[in-house]
Protein backbone atom coordinates (compact mmCIF):
# COMPACT_ATOMS: atom_id res chain seq x y z
CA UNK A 1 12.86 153.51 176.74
CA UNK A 2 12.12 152.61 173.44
CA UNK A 3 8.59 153.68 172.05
CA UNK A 4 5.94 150.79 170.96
CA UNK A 5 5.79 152.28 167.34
CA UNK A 6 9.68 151.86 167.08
CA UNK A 7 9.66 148.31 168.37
CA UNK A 8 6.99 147.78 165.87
CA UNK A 9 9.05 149.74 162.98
CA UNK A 10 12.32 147.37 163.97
CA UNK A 11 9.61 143.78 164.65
CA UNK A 12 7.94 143.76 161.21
CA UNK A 13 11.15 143.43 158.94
CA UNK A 14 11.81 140.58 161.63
CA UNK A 15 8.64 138.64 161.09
CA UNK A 16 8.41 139.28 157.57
CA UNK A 17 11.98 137.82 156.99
CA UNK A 18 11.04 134.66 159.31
CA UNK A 19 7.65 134.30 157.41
CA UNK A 20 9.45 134.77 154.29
CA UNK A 21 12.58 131.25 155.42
CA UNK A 22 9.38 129.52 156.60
CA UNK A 23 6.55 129.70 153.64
CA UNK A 24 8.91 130.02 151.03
CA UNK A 25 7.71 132.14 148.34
CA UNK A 26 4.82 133.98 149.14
CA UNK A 27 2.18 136.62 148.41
CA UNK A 28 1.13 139.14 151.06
CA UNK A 29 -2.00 137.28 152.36
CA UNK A 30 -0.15 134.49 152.98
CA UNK A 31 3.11 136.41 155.19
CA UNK A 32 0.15 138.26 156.88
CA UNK A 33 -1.43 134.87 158.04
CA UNK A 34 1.79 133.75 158.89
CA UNK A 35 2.42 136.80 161.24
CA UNK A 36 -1.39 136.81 162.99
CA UNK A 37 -0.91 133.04 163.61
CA UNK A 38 2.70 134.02 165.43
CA UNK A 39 2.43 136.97 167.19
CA UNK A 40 -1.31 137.72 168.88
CA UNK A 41 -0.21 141.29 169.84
CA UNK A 42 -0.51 142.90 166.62
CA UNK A 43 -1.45 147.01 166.43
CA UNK A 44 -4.80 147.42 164.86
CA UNK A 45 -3.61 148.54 161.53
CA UNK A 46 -1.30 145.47 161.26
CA UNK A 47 -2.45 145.44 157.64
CA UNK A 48 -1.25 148.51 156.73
CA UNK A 49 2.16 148.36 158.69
CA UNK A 50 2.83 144.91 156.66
CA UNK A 51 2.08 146.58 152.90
CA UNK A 52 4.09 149.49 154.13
CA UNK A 53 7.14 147.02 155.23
CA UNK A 54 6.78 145.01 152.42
CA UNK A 55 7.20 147.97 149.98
CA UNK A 56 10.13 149.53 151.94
CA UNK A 57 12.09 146.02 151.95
CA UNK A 58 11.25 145.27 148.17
CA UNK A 59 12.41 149.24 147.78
CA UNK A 60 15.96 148.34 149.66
CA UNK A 61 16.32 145.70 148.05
CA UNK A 62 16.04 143.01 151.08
CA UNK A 63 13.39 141.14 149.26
CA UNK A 64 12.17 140.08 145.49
CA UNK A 65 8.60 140.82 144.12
CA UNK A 66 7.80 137.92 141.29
CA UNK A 67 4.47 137.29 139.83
CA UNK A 68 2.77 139.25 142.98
CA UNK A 69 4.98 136.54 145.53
CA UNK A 70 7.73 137.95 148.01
CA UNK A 71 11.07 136.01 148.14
CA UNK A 72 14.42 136.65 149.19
CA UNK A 73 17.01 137.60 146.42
CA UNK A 74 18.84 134.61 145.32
CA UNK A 75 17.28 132.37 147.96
CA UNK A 76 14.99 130.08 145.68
CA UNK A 77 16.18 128.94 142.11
CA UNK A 78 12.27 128.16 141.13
CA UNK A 79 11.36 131.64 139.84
CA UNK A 80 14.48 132.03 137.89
CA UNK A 81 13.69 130.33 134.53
CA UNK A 82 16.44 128.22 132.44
CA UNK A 83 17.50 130.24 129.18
CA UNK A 84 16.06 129.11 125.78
CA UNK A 85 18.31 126.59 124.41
CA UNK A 86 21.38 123.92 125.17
CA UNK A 87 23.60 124.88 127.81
CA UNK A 88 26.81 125.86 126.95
CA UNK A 89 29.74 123.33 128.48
CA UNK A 90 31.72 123.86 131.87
CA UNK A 91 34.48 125.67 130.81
CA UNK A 92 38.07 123.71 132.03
CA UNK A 93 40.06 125.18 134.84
CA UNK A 94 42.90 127.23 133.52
CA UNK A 95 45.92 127.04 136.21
CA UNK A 96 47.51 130.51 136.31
CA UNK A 97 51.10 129.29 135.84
CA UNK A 98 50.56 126.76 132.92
CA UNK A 99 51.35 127.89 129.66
CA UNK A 100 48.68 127.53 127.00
CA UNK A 101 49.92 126.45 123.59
CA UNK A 102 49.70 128.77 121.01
CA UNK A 103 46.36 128.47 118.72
CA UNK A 104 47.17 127.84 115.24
CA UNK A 105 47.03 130.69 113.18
CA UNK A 106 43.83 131.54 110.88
CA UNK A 107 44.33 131.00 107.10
CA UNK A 108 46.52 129.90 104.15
CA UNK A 109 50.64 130.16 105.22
CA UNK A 110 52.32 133.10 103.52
CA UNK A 111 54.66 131.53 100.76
CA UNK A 112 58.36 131.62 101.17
CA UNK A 113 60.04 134.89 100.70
CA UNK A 114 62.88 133.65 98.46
CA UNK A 115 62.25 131.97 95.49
CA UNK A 116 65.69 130.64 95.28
CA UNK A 117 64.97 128.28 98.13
CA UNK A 118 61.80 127.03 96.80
CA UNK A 119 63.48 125.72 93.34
CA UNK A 120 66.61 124.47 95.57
CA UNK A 121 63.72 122.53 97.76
CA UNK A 122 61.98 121.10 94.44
CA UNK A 123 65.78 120.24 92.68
CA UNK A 124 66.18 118.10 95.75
CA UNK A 125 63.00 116.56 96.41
CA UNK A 126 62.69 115.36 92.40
CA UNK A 127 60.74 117.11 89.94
CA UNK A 128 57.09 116.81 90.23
CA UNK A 129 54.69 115.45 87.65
CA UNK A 130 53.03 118.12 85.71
CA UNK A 131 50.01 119.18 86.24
CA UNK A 132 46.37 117.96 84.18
CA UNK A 133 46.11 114.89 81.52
CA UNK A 134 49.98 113.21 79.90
CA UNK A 135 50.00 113.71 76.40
CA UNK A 136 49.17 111.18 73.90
CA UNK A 137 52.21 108.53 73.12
CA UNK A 138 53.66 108.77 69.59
CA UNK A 139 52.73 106.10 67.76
CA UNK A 140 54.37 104.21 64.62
CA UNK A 141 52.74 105.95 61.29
CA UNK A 142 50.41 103.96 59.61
CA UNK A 143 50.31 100.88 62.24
CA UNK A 144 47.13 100.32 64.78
CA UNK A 145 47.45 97.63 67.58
CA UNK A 146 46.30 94.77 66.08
CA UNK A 147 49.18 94.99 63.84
CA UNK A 148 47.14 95.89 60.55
CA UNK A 149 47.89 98.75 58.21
CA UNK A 150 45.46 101.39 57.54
CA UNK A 151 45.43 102.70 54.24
CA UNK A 152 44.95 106.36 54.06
CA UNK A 153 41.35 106.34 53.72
CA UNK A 154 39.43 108.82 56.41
CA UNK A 155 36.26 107.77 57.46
CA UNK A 156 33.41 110.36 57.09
CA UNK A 157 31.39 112.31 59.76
CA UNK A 158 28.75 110.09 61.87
CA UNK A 159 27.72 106.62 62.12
CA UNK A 160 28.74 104.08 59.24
CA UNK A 161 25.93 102.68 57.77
CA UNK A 162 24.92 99.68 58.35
CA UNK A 163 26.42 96.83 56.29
CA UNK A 164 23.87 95.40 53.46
CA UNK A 165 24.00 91.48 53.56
CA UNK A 166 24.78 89.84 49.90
CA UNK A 167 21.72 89.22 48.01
CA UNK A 168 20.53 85.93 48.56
CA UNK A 169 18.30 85.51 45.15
CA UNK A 170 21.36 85.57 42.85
CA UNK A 171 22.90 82.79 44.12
CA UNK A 172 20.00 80.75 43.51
């Protein structure tokens, strides 16, 4: 027949547990009000028996000790606390057997090995425009747009000066 001290050592992890799915979250006050208000036959040094309990189940691993509260491990997602930040997305189910296409390789594609095959490519695609500003056209020598001949006078360096209007006295 089974002592009272080791019904008592196997009856405490019980009631804690049970106090524990009941209240939730709790400190030790609280699971030890729990237990008086349950069970009425409770040794003398109930108080001690709890803390002692308590300590060897947090030990074990059996329950979690948060900001002085006992709960069990993974049972309540309010003491865990969201990351700082945006979430990252759901990553897409990847069947096992579906092939996933190739990612593109990083970078600039190597140039062709053989330069043979690049003129041949150019010859028969037409020969590209060169590269930066066409050249001037040639023009006639001597002839502008409008038609009119320029004599061979060069103008000078700057802005002409202004044209002086014919004196207005002398033809008075």
């Amino acid at each position: 027949m089974a002592s009272a001290a080791e019904e008592d050592g196997k009856a405490y992890p019980k009631m804690i547990m049970e106090a524990i799915s009941v209240l939730g979250d709790a400190d030790r006050s609280a699971i030890s009000n729990h237990i008086e208000s349950n069970n009425h036959d409770l040794p003398p040094d109930h108080a001690s028996l709890l803390e002692a309990h308590l300590d060897r189940l947090r030990e074990s691993g059996e329950l979690l000790l948060v900001d002085e509260k006992y709960s069990k491990p993974g049972g309540s997602q309010a003491t865990a606390k969201r990351g700082r930040g945006r979430p990252p997305k759901p990553k897409p189910d990847v069947l096992t057997g579906a092939e996933l296409p190739s990612p593109r390789p990083r970078g600039r594609p190597p140039k062709a090995k053989d330069p043979l095959e690049t003129a041949v490519k150019k010859a028969a695609a037409g020969f590209p425009r060169a590269r930066g500003r066409p050249p001037k056209a040639e023009k006639a020598a001597g002839s502008t747009p409008s038609g009119a001949v320029v004599v061979g006078v060069k103008r000078g360096r700057g802005r002409p000066p202004k044209a002086k209007p014919a004196l207005v006295a002398e033809a008075v």
